[in-house]
Each structure stands twice: as C-alpha cells, then as structure tokens.
N, C-alpha and C. Protein backbone atom coordinates (compact mmCIF):
# COMPACT_ATOMS: atom_id res chain seq x y z
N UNK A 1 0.84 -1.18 0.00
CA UNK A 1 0.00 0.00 0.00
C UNK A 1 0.89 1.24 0.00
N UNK A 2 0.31 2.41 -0.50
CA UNK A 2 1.06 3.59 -0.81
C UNK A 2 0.52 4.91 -0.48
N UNK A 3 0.79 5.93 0.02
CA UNK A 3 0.22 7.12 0.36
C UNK A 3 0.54 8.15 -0.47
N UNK A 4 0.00 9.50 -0.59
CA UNK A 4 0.65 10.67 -1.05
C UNK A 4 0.73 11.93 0.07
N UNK A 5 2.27 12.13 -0.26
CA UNK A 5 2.49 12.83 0.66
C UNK A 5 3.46 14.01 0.84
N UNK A 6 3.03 15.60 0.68
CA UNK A 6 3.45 16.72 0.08
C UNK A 6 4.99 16.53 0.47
N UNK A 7 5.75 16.98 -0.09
CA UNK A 7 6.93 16.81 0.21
C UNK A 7 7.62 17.69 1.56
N UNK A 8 6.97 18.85 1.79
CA UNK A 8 7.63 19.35 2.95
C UNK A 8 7.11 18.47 4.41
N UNK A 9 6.14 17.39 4.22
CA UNK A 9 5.82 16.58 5.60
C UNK A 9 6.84 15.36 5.31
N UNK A 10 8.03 15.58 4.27
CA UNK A 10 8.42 14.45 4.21
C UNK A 10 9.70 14.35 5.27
N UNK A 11 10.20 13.33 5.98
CA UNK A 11 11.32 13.71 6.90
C UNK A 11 12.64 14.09 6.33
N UNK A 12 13.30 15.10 6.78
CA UNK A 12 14.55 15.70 6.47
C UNK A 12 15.59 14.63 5.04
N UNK A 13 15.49 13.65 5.78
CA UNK A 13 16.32 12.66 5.18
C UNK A 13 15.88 11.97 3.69
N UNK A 14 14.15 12.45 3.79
CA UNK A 14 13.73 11.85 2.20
C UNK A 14 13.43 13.21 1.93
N UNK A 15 13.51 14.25 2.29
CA UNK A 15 13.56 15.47 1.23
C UNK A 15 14.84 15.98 0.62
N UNK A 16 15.83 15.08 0.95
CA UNK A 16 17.18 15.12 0.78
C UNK A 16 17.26 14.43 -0.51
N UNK A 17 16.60 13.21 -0.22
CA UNK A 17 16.33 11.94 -1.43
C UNK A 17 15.16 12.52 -2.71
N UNK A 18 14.43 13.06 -2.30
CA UNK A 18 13.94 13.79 -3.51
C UNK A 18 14.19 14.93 -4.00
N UNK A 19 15.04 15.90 -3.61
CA UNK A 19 15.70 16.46 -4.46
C UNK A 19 16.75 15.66 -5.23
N UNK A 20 17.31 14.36 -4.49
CA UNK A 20 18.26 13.95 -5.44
C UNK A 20 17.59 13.30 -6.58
N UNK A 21 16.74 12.50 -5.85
CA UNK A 21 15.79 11.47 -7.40
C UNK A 21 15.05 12.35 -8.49
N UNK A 22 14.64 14.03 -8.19
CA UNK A 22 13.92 14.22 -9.21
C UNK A 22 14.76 15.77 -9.42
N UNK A 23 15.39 15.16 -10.34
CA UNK A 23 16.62 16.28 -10.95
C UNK A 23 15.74 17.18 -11.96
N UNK A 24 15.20 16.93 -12.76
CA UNK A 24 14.59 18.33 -13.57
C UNK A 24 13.75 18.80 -12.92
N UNK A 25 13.55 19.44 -11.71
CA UNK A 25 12.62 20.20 -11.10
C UNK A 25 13.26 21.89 -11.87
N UNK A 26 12.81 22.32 -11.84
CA UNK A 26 13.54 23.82 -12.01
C UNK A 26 12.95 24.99 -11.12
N UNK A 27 14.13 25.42 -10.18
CA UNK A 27 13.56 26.06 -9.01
C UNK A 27 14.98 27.20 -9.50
N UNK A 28 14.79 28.23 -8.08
CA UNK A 28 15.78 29.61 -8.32
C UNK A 28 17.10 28.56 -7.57
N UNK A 29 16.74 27.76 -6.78
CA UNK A 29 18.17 26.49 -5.75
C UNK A 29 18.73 25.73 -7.80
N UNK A 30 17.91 25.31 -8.50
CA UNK A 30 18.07 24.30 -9.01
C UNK A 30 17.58 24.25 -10.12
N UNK A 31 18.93 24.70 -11.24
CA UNK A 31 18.19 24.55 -12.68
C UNK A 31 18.52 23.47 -13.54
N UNK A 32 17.72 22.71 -14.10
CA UNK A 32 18.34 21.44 -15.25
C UNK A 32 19.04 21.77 -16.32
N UNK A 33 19.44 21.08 -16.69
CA UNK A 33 20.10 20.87 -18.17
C UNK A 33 18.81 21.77 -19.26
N UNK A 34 17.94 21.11 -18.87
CA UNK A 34 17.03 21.21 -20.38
C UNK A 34 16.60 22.98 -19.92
N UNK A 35 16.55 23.86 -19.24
CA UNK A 35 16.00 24.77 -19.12
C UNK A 35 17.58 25.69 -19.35
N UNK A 36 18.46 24.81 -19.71
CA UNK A 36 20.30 25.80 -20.11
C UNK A 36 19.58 26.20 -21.90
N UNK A 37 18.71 25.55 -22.51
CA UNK A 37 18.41 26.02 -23.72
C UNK A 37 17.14 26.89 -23.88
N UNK A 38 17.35 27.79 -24.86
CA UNK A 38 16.04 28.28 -25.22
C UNK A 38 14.94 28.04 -25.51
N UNK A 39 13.70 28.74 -25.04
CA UNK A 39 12.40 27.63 -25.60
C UNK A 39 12.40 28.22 -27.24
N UNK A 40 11.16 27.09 -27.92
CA UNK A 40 11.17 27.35 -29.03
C UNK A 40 11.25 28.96 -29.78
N UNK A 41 10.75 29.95 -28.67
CA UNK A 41 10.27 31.12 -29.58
C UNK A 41 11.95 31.83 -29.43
N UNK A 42 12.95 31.22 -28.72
CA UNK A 42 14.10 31.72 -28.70
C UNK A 42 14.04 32.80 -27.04
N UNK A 43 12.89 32.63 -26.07
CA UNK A 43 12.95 33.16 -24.79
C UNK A 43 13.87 31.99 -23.59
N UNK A 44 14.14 32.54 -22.53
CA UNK A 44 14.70 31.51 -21.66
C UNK A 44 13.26 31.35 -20.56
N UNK A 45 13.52 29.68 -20.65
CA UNK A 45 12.52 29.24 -19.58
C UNK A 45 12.50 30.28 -18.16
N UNK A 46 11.49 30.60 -17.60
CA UNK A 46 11.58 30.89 -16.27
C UNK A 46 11.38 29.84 -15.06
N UNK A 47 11.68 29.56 -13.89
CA UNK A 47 11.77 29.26 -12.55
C UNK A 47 10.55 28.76 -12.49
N UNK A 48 10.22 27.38 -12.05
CA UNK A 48 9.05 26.95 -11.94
C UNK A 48 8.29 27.51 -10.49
N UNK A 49 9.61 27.18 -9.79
CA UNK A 49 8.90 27.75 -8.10
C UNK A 49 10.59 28.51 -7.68
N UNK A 50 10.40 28.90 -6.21
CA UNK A 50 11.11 29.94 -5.80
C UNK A 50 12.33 29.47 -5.24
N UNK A 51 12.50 28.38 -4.79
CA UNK A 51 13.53 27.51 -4.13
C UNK A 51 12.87 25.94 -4.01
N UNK A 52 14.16 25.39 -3.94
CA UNK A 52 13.75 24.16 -3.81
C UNK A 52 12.32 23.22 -2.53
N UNK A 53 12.71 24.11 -1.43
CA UNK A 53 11.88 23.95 0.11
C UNK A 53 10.37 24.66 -0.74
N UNK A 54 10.16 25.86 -1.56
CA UNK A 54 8.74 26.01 -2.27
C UNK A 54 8.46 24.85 -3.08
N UNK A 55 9.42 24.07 -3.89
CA UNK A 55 9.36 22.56 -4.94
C UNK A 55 8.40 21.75 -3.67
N UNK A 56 9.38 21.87 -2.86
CA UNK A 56 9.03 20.57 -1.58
C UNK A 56 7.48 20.87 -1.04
N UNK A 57 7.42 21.81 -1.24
CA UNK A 57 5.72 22.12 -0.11
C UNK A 57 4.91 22.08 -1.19
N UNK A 58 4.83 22.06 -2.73
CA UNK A 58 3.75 22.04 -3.67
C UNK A 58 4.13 20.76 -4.68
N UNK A 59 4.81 19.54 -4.17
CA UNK A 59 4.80 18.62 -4.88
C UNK A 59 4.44 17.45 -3.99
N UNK A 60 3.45 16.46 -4.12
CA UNK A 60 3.08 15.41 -3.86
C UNK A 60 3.78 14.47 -4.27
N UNK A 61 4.17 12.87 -3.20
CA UNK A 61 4.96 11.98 -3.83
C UNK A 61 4.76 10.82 -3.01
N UNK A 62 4.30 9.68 -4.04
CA UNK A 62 3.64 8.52 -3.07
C UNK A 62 4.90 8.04 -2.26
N UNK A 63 4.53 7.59 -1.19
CA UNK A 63 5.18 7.21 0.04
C UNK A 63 5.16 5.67 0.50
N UNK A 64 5.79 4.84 0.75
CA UNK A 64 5.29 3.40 1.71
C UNK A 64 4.70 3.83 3.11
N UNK A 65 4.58 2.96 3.88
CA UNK A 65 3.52 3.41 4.96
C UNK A 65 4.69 3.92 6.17
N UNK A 66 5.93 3.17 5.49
CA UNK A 66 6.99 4.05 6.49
C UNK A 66 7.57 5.42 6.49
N UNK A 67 6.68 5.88 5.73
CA UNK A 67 7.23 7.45 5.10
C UNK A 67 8.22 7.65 4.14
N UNK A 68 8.97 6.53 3.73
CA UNK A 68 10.06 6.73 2.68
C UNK A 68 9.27 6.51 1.05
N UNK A 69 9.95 7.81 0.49
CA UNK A 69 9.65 7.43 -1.54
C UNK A 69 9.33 6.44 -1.68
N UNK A 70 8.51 5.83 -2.43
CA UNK A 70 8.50 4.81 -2.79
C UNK A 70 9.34 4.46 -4.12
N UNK A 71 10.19 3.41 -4.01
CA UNK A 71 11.16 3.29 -5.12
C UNK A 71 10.23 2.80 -6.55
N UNK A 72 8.78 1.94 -6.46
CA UNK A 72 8.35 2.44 -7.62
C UNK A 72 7.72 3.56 -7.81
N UNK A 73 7.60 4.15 -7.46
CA UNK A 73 7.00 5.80 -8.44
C UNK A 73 7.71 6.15 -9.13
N UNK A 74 7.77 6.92 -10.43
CA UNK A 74 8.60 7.17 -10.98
C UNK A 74 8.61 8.86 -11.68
N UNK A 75 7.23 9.09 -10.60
CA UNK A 75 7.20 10.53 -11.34
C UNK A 75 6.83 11.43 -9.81
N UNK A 76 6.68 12.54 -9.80
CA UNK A 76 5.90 13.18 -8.55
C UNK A 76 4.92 14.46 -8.74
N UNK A 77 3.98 14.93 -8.36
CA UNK A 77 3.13 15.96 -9.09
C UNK A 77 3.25 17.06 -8.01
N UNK A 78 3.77 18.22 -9.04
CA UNK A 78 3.63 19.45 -8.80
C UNK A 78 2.84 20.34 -9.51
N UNK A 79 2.84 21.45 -8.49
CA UNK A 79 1.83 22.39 -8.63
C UNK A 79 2.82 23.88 -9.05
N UNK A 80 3.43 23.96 -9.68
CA UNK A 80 4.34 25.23 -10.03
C UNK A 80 3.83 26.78 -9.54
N UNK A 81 4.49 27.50 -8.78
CA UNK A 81 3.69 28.42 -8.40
C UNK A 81 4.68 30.04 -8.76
N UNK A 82 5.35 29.69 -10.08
CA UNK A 82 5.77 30.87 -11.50
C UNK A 82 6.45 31.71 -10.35
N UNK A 83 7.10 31.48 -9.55
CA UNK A 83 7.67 32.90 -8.70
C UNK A 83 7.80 34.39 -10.30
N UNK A 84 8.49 34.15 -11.30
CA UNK A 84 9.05 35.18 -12.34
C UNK A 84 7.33 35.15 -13.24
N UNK A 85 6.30 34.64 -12.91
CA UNK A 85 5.68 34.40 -14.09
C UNK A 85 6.12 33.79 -15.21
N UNK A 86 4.49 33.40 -15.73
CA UNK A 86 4.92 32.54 -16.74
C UNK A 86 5.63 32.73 -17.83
C-alpha cells in the first residue's frame, strides 16, 4: 500500500532523497540541463517555483507506509507556483 504525501511533511532525510531522485525540477536552488536552452520562440525558460523547500511544499509523492519514496514511483506531481511568471 502507498500514500501521497506533500513533500515538505516528508522527513529531512527523504527530502534530501527527492531532491536527489527528481533532478529536472527547475527552481531559483536548481536549474536542469534542459531549461540551459532556449524555448522554441528563442525566450529563456523561467523558474518553476522559488527555491527548492517552495518545490518541496507544492509537490506530492507517493510514500510506503513508512514514510520513505516509494522506489516504484517514478514521477511526482507538482503544482508550479511561477515565482518570475509565466
């Protein structure tokens, strides 16, 4: 069985682990590879959220019942909240 569970209730030690497991987040802490290129119209992507700890409080991520990631999930859902606009 599996829960969902926002990432800032997650304990210190698996919010550590999900910033490491989900590398293309794009925050003002943390930009990917894919946002180093231009979007199509030739603008640069903006900042999805404001820091990584804003990533952590508006992304959901199923859990085992012991509170750790669950190693199958393979995705996590966020809610982007445009600190720069869209």
């Amino acid at each position: 069985m599996s829960y969902q569970v926002r990432g800032s209730d997650l304990s210190k030690a698996e919010q550590v682990r999900a910033l490491a497991m989900f590398v293309h987040r794009y925050t003002r802490d943390h930009k990917p590879a894919w946002a180093n290129k231009p979007r199509p119209d030739g603008t640069s992507y903006k900042a999805q959220f404001a820091s990584d700890a804003d990533w952590l409080a508006h992304t959901m991520f199923t859990v085992t019942p012991d509170g750790r990631i669950s190693t199958r999930a393979q995705y996590c859902e966020s809610s982007p909240t445009w600190p720069e606009g869209r």
